[in-house]
Protein backbone atom coordinates (compact mmCIF):
# COMPACT_ATOMS: atom_id res chain seq x y z
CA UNK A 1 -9.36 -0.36 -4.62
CA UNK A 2 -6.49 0.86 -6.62
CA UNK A 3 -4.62 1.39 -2.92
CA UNK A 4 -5.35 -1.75 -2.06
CA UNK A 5 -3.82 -3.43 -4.91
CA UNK A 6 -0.48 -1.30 -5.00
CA UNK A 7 -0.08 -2.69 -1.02
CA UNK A 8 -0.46 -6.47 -1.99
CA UNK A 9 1.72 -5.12 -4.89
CA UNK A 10 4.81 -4.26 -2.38
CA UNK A 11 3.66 -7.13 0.32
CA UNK A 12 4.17 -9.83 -2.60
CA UNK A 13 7.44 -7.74 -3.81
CA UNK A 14 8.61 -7.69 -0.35
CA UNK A 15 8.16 -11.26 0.84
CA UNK A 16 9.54 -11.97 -2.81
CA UNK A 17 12.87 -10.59 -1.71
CA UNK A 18 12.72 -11.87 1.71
CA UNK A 19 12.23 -15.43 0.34
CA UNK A 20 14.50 -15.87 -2.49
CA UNK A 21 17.50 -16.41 -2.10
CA UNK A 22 18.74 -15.26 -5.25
CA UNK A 23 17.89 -11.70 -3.88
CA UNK A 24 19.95 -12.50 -0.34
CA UNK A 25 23.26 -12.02 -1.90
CA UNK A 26 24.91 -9.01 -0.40
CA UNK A 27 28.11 -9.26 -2.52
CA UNK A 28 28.58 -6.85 -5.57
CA UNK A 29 29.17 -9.63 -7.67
CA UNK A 30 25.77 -11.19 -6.91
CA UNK A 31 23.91 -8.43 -9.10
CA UNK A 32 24.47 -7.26 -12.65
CA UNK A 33 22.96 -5.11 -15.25
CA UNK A 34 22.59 -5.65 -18.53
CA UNK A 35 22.80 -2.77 -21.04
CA UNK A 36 19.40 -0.63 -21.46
CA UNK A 37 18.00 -1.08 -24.73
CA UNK A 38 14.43 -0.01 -25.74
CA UNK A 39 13.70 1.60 -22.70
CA UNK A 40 14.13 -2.03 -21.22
CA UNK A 41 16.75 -2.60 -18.31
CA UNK A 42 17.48 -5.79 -17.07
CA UNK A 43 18.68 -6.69 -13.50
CA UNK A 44 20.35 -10.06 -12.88
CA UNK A 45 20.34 -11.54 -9.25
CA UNK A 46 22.43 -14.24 -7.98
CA UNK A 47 23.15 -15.91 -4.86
CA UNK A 48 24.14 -19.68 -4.11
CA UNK A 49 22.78 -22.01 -6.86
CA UNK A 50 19.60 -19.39 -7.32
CA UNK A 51 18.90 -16.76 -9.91
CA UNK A 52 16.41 -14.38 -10.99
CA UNK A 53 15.66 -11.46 -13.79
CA UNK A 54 14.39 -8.33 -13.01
CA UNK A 55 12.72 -6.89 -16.37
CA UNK A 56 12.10 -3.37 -16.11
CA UNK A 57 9.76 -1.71 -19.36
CA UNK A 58 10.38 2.23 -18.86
CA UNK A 59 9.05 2.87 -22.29
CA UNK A 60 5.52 4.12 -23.06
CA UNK A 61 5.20 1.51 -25.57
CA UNK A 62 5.19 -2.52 -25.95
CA UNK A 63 8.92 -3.58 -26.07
CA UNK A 64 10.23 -7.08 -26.87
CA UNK A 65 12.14 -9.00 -25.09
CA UNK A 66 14.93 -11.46 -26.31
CA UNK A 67 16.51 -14.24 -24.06
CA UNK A 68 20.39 -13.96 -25.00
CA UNK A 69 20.41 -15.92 -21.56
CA UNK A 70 21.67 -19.98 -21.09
CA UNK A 71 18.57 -21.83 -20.46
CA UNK A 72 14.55 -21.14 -20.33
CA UNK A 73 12.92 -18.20 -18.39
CA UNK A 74 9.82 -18.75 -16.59
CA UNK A 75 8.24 -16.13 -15.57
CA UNK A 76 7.53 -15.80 -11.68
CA UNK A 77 5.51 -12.40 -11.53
CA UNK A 78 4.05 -9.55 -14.08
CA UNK A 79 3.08 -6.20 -12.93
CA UNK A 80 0.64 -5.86 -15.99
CA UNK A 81 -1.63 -9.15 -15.13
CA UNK A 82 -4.87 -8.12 -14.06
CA UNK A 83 -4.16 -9.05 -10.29
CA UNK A 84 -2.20 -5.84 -10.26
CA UNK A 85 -5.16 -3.78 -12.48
CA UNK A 86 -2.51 -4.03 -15.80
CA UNK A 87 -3.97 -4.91 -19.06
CA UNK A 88 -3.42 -8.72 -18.95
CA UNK A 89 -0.73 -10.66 -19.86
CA UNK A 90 0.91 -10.49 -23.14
CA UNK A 91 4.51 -11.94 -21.82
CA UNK A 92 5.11 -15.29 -22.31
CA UNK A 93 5.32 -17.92 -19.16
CA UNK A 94 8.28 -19.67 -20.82
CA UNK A 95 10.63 -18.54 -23.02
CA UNK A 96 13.61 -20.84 -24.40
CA UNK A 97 16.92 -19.52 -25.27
CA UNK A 98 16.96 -17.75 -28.12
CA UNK A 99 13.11 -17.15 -27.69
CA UNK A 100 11.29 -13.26 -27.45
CA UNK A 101 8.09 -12.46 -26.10
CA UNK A 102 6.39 -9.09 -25.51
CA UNK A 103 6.58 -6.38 -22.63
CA UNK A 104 3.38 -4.46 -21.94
CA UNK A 105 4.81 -0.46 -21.35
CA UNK A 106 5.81 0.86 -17.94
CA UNK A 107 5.66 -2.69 -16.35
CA UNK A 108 7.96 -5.03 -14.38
CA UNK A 109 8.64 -8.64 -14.88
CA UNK A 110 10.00 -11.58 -12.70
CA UNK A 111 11.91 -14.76 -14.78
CA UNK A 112 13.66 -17.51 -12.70
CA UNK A 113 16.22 -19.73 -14.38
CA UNK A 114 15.61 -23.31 -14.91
């Protein structure tokens, strides 16, 4: 089982990048990363009118995340929902400017701008 999960894990990650378009930019400009802090790196993606966070946890521990971004986050995909054998969720589906919500450890996390 645990195989099985880890390849619908890279099918959805793969169709993911084939599909958004925020993730089609080929420019330099069209990615940028935001400073590591708490064992948490962020990824920014941008192409056309699209964009999308990458949230990457490294740490062995639960890490908060803050959005210093304009506008709301919602979150598209969490490697740490049950659907992928995590824990569950503990990050929040929304989060507002300003806003924080919790990353589980050693997990990855999908926002879209809106």
């Amino acid at each position: 089982e645990p195989a099985k999960t880890l390849f619908r894990f890279y099918k959805f990650l793969i169709a993911f990048r084939k599909e958004r378009v925020a993730l089609q930019g080929k420019e330099r400009s069209s990615t940028q990363v935001h400073t590591l802090q708490n064992n948490v790196l962020i990824i920014e993606r941008r192409h056309l009118a699209d964009r999308v966070l990458v949230v990457l946890n490294f740490g062995k521990a639960s890490s908060p995340f803050h959005n210093n971004f304009a506008g709301r986050l919602t979150k598209i995909m969490d490697s740490s929902t049950c659907e992928w054998r995590g824990p569950g969720e503990v990050t929040s589906k929304t989060i507002l400017k300003n806003q924080s919500t919790t990353l589980h450890p050693e997990s990855a996390v999908l926002f879209e701008f809106n």
